[in-house]
N, C-alpha and C. Protein backbone atom coordinates (compact mmCIF):
# COMPACT_ATOMS: atom_id res chain seq x y z
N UNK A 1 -126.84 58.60 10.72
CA UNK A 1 -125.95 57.83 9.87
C UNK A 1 -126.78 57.02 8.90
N UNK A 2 -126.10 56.91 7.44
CA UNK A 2 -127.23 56.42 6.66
C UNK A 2 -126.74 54.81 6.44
N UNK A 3 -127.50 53.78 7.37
CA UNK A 3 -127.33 52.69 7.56
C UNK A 3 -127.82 51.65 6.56
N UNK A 4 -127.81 50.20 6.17
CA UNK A 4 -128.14 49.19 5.26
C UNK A 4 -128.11 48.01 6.67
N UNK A 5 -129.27 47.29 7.05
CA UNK A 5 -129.29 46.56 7.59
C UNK A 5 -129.73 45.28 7.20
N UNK A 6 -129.18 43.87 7.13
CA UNK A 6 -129.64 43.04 6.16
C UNK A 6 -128.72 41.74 7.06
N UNK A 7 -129.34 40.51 6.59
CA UNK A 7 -129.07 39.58 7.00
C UNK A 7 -127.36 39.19 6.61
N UNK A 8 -126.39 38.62 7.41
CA UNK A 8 -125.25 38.83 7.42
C UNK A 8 -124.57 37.61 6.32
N UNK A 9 -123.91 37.26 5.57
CA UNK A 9 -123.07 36.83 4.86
C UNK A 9 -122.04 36.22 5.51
N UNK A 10 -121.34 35.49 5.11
CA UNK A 10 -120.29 34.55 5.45
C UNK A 10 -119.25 35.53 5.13
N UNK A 11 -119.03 36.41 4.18
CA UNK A 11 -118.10 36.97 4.20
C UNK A 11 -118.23 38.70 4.63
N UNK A 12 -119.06 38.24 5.68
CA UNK A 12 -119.36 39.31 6.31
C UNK A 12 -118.94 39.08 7.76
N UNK A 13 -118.20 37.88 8.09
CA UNK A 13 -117.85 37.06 9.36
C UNK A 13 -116.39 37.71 9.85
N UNK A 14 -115.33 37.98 9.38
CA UNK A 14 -114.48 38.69 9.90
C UNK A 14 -114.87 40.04 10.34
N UNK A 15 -115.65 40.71 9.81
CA UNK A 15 -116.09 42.30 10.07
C UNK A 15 -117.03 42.05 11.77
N UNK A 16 -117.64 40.93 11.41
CA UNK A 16 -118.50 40.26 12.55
C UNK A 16 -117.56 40.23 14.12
N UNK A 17 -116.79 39.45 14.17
CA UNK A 17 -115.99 38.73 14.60
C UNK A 17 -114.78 39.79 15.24
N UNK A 18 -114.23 41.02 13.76
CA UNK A 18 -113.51 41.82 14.88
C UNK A 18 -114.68 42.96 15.86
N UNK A 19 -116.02 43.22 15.60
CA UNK A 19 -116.66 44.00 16.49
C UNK A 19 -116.54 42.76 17.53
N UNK A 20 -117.34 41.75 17.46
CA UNK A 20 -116.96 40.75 18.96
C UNK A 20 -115.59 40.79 20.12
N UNK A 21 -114.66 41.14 19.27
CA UNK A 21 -112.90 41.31 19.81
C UNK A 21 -113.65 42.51 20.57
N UNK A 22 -113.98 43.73 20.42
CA UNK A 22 -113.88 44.83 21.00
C UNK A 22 -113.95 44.51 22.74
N UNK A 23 -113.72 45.54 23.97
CA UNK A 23 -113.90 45.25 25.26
C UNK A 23 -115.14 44.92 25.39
N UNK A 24 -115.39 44.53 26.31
CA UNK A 24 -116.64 44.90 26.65
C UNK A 24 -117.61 43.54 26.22
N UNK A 25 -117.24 42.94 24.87
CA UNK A 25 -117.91 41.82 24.24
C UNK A 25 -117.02 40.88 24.44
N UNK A 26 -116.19 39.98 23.23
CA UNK A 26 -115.55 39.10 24.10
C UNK A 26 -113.93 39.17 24.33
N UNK A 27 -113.40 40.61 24.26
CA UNK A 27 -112.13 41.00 25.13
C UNK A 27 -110.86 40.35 24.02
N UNK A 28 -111.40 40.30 22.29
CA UNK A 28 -110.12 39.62 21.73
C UNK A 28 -110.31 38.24 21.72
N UNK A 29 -111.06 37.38 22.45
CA UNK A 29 -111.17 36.49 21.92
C UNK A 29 -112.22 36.15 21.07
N UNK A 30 -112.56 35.41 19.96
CA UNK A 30 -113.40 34.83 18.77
C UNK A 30 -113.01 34.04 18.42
N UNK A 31 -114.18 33.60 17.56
CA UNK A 31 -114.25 32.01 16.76
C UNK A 31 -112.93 32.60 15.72
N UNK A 32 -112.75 31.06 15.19
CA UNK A 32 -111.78 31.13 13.79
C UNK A 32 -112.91 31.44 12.70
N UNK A 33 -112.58 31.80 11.52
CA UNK A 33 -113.78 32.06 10.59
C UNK A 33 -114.04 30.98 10.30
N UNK A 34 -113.28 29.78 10.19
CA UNK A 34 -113.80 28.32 9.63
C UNK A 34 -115.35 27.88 10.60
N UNK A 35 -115.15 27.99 12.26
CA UNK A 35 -115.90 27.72 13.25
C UNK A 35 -117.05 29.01 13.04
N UNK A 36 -116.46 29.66 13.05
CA UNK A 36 -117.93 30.73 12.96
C UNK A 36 -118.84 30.57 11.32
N UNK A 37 -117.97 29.99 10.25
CA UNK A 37 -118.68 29.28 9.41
C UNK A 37 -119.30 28.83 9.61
N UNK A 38 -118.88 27.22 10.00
CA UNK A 38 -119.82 26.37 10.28
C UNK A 38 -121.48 26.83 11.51
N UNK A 39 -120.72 27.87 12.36
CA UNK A 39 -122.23 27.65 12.92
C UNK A 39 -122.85 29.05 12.32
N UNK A 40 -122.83 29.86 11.21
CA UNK A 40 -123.39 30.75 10.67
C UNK A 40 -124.34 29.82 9.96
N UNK A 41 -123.83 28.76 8.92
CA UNK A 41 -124.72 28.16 8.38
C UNK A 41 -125.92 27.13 9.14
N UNK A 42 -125.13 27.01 10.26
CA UNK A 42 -126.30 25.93 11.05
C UNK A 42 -127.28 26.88 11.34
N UNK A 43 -126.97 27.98 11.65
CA UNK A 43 -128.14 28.48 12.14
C UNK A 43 -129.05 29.07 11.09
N UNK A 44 -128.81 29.53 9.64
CA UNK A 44 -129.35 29.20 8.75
C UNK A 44 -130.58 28.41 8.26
N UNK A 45 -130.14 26.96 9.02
CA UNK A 45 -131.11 26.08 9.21
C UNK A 45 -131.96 25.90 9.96
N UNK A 46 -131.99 27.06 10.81
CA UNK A 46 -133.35 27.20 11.79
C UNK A 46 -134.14 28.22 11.15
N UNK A 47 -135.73 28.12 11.38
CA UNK A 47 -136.18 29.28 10.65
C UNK A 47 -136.01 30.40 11.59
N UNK A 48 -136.27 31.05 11.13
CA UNK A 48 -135.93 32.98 11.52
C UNK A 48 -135.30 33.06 12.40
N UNK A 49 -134.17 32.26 11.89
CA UNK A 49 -132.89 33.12 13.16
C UNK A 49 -131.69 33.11 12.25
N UNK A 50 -131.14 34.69 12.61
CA UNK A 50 -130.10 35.05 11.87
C UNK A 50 -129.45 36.24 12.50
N UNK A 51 -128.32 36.22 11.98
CA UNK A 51 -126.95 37.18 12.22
C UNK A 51 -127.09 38.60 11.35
N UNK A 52 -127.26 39.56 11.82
CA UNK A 52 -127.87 40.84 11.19
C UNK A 52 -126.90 41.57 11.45
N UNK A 53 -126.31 42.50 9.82
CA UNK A 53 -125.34 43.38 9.93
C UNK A 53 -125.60 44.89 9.96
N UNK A 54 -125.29 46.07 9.83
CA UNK A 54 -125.74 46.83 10.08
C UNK A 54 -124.23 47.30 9.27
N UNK A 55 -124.65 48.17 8.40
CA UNK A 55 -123.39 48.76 7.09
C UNK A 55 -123.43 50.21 6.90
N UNK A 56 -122.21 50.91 6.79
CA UNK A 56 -122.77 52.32 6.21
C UNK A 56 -122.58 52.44 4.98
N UNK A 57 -122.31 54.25 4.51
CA UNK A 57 -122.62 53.52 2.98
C UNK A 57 -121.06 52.80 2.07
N UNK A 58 -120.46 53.13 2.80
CA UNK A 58 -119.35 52.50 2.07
C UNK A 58 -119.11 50.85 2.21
N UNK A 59 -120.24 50.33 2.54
CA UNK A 59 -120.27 49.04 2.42
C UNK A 59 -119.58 48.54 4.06
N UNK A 60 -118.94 49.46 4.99
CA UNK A 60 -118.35 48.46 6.26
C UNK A 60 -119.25 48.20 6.89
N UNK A 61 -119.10 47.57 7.88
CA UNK A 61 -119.74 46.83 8.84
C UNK A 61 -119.60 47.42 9.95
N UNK A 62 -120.41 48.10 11.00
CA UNK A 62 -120.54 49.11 11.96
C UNK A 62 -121.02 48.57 13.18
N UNK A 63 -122.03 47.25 12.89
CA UNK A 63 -123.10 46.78 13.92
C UNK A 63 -123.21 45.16 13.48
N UNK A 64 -123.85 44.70 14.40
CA UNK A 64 -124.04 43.42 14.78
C UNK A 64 -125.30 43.00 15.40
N UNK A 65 -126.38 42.11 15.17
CA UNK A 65 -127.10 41.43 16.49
C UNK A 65 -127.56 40.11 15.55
N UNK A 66 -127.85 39.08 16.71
CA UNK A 66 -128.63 37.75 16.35
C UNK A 66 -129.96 38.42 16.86
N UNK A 67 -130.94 37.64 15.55
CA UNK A 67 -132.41 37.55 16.20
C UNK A 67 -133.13 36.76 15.72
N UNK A 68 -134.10 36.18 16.98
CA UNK A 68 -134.05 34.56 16.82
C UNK A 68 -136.07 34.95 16.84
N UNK A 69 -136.65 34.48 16.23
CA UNK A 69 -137.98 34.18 16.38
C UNK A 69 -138.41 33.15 16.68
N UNK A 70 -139.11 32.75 17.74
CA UNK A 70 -139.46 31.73 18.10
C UNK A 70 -140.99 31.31 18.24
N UNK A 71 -141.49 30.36 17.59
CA UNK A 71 -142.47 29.68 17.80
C UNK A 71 -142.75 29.12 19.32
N UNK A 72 -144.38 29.46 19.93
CA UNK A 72 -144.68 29.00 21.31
C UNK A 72 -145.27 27.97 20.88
N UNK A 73 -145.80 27.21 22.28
CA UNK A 73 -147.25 26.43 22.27
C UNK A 73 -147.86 27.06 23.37
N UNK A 74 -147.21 27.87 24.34
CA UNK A 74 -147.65 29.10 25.26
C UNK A 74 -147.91 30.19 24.17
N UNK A 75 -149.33 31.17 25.53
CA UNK A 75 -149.54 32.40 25.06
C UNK A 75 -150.19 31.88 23.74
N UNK A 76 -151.00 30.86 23.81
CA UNK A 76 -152.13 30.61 22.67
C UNK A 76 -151.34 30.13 21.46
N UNK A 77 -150.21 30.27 21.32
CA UNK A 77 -149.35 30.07 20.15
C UNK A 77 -148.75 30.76 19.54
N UNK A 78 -148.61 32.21 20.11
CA UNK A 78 -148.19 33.77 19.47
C UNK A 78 -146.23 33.64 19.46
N UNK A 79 -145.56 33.67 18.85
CA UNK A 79 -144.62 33.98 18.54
C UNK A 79 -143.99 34.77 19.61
N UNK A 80 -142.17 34.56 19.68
CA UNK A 80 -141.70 35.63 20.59
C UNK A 80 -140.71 35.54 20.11
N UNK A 81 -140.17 37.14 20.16
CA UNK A 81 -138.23 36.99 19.49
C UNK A 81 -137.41 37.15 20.61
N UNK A 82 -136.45 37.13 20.49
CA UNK A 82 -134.89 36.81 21.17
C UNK A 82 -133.90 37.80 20.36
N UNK A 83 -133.16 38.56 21.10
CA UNK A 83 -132.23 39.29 20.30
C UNK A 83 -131.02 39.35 20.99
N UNK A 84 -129.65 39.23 20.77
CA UNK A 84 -128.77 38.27 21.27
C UNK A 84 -127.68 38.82 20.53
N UNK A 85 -126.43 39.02 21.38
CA UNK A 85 -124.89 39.61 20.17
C UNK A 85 -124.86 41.09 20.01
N UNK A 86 -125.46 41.81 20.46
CA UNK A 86 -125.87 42.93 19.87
C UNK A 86 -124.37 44.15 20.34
N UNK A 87 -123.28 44.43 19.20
CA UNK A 87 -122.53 45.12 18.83
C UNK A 87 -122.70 45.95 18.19
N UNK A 88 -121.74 47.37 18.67
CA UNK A 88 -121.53 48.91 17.94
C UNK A 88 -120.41 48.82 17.57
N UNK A 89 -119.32 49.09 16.71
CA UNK A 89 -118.39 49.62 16.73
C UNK A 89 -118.28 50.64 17.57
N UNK A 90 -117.17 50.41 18.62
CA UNK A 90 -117.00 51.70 20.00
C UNK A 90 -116.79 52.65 19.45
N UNK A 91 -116.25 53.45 18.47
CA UNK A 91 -116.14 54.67 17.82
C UNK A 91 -116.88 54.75 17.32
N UNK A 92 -118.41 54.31 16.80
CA UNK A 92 -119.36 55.22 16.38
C UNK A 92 -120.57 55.09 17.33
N UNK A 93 -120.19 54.53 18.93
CA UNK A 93 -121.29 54.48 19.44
C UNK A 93 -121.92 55.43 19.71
N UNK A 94 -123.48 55.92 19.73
CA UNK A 94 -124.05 57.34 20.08
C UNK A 94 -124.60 57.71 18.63
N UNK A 95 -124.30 57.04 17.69
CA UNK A 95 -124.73 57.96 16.42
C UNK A 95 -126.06 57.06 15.89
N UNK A 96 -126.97 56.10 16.57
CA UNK A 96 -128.18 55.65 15.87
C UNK A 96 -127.88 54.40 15.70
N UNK A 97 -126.74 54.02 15.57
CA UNK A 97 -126.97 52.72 14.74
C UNK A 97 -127.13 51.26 15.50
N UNK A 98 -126.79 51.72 16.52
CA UNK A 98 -128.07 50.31 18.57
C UNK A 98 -129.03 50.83 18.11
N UNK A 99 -129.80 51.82 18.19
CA UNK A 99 -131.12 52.47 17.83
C UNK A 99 -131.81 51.71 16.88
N UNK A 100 -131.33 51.67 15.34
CA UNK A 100 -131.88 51.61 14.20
C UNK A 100 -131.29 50.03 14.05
N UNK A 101 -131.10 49.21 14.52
CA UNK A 101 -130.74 48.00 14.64
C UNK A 101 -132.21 47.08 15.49
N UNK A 102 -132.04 47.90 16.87
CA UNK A 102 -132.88 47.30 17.86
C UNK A 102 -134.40 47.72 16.99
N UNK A 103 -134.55 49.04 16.58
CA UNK A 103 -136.28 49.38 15.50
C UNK A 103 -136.00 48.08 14.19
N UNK A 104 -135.12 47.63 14.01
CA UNK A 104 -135.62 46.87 12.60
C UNK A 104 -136.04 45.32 13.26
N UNK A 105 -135.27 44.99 13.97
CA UNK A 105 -135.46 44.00 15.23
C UNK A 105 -136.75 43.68 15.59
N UNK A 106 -137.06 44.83 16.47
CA UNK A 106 -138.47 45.40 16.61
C UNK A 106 -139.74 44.89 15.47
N UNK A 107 -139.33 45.96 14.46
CA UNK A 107 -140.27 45.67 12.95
C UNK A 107 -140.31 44.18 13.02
N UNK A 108 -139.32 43.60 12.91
CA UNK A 108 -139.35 42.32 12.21
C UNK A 108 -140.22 41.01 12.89
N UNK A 109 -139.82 41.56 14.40
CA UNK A 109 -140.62 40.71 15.34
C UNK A 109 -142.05 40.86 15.09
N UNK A 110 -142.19 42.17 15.05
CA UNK A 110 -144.10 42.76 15.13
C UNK A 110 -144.21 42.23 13.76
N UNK A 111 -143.99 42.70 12.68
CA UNK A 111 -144.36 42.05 11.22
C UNK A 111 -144.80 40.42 11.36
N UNK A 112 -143.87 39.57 12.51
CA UNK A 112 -144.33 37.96 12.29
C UNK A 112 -145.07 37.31 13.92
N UNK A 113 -145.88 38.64 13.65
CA UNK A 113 -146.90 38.60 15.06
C UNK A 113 -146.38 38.29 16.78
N UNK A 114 -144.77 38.61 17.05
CA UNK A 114 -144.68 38.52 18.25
C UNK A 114 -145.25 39.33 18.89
N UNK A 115 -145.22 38.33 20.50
CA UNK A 115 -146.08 39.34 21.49
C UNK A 115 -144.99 40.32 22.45
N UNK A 116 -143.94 39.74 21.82
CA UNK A 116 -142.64 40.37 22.76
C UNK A 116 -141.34 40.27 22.08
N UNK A 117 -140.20 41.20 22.53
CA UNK A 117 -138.80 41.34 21.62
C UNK A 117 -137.84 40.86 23.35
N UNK A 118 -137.41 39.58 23.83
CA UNK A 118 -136.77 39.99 24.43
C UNK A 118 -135.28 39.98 24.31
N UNK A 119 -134.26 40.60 25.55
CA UNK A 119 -132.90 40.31 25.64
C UNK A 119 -132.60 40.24 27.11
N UNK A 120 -131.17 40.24 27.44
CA UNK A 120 -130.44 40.06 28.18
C UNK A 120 -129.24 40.89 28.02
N UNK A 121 -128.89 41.33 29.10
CA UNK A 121 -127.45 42.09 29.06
C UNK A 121 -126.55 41.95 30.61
N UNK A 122 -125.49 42.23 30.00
CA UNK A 122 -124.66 41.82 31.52
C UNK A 122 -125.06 43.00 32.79
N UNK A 123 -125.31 42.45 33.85
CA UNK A 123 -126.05 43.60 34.98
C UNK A 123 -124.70 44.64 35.02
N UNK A 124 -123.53 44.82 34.29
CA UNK A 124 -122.58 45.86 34.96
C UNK A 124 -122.53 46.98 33.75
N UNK A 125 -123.27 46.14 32.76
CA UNK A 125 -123.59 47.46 31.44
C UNK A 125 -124.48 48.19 31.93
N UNK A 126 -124.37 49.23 32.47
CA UNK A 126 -125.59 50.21 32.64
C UNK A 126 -125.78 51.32 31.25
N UNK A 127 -124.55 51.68 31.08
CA UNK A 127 -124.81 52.52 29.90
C UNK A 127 -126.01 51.72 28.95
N UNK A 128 -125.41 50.46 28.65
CA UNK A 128 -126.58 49.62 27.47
C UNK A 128 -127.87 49.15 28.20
N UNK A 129 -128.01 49.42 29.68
CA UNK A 129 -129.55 49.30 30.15
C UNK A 129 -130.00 50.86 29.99
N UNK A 130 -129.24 51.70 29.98
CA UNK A 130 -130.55 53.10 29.44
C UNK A 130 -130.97 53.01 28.40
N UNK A 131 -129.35 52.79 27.32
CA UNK A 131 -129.89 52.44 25.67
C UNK A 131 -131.27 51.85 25.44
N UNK A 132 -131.81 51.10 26.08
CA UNK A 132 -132.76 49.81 25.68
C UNK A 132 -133.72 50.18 26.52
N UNK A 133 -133.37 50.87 27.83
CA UNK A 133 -134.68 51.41 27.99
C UNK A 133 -135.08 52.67 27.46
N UNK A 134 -134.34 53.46 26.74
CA UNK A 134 -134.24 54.48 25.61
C UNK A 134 -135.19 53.46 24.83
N UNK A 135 -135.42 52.73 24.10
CA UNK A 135 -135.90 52.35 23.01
C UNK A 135 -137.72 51.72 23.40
N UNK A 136 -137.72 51.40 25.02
CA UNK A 136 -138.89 50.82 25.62
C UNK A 136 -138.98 49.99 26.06
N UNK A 137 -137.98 49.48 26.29
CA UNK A 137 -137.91 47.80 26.63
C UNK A 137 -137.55 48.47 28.33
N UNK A 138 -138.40 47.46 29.09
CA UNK A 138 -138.46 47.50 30.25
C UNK A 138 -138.16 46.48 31.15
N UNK A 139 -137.43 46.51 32.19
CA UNK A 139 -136.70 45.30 33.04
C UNK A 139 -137.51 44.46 33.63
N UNK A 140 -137.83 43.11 33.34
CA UNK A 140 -139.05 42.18 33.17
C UNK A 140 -138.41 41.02 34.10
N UNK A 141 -138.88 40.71 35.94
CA UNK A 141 -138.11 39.07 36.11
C UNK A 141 -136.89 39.33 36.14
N UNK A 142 -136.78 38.09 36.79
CA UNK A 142 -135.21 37.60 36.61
C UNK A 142 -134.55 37.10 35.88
N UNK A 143 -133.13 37.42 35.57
CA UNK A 143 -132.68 36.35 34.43
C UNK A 143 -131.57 35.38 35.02
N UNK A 144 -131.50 34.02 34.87
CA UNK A 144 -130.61 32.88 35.41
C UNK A 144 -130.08 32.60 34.73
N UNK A 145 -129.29 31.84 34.81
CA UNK A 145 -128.21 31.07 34.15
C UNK A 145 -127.45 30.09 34.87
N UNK A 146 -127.07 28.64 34.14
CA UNK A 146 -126.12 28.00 34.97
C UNK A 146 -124.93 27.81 34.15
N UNK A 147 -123.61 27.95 34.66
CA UNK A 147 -122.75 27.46 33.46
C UNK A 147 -122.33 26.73 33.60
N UNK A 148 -122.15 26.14 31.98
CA UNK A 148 -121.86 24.35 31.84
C UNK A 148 -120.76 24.31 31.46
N UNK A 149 -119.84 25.32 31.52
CA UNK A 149 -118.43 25.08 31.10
C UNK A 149 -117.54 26.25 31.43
């Protein structure tokens, strides 16, 4: 599929927002666009972290992920990314475009010297743990969480 992947737009937030509705992500519920405004731009204000769309050529919106680069003071000071949100449209899943999302991801991290790309996924997605180990990413530790609400 011949994809355009590029940092996401505000009025790129409903296209955003109905892949989030799909199952599987958050089941129909989402922000209002006013709220997903406001924190599109906050995060803006962090360096290298952003909301990445993934388009075909007719300009829709197909894909989704956040990816966050982060500055250490571990690991000598080397950089590490975070990749986070990461949506297909369910009818074109299988055709490249998790693939060619997670490689630009990838690029982008290695281009600003990380030593690592990581994520997280819910333990009952197995289909999306082959995906990703399809791509090389390998099951690293544990992951925790506490919830605060």
């Amino acid at each position: 599929m011949d994809l355009e992947i590029r940092t996401a737009a505000e009025s790129d937030l409903p296209a955003v927002l109905r892949l989030y509705a799909q199952s599987g992500m958050d089941n129909g519920r989402v922000l209002t666009i006013d709220a997903a405004s406001k924190i599109l731009r906050r995060m803006a204000t962090y360096p290298e972290y952003a909301v990445y769309v993934a388009t075909a050529r007719d300009g829709s919106v197909v894909g989704t992920f956040a990816l966050l680069v982060m500055d250490n003071l571990a690991h000598m000071g080397t950089p590490s990314a975070v990749v986070e949100d990461v949506c297909v449209e369910e009818r074109l899943r299988g055709l490249g475009i998790g693939k060619a999302m997670m490689h630009f991801a990838m690029e982008f991290a290695r281009q600003r010297g990380c030593y690592k790309v990581a994520l997280s996924s819910n333990a009952a997605r197995e289909g999306a743990h082959a995906f990703y180990r399809s791509l090389g990413f390998e099951q690293h530790g544990l992951s925790f969480h506490v919830q605060l609400r």
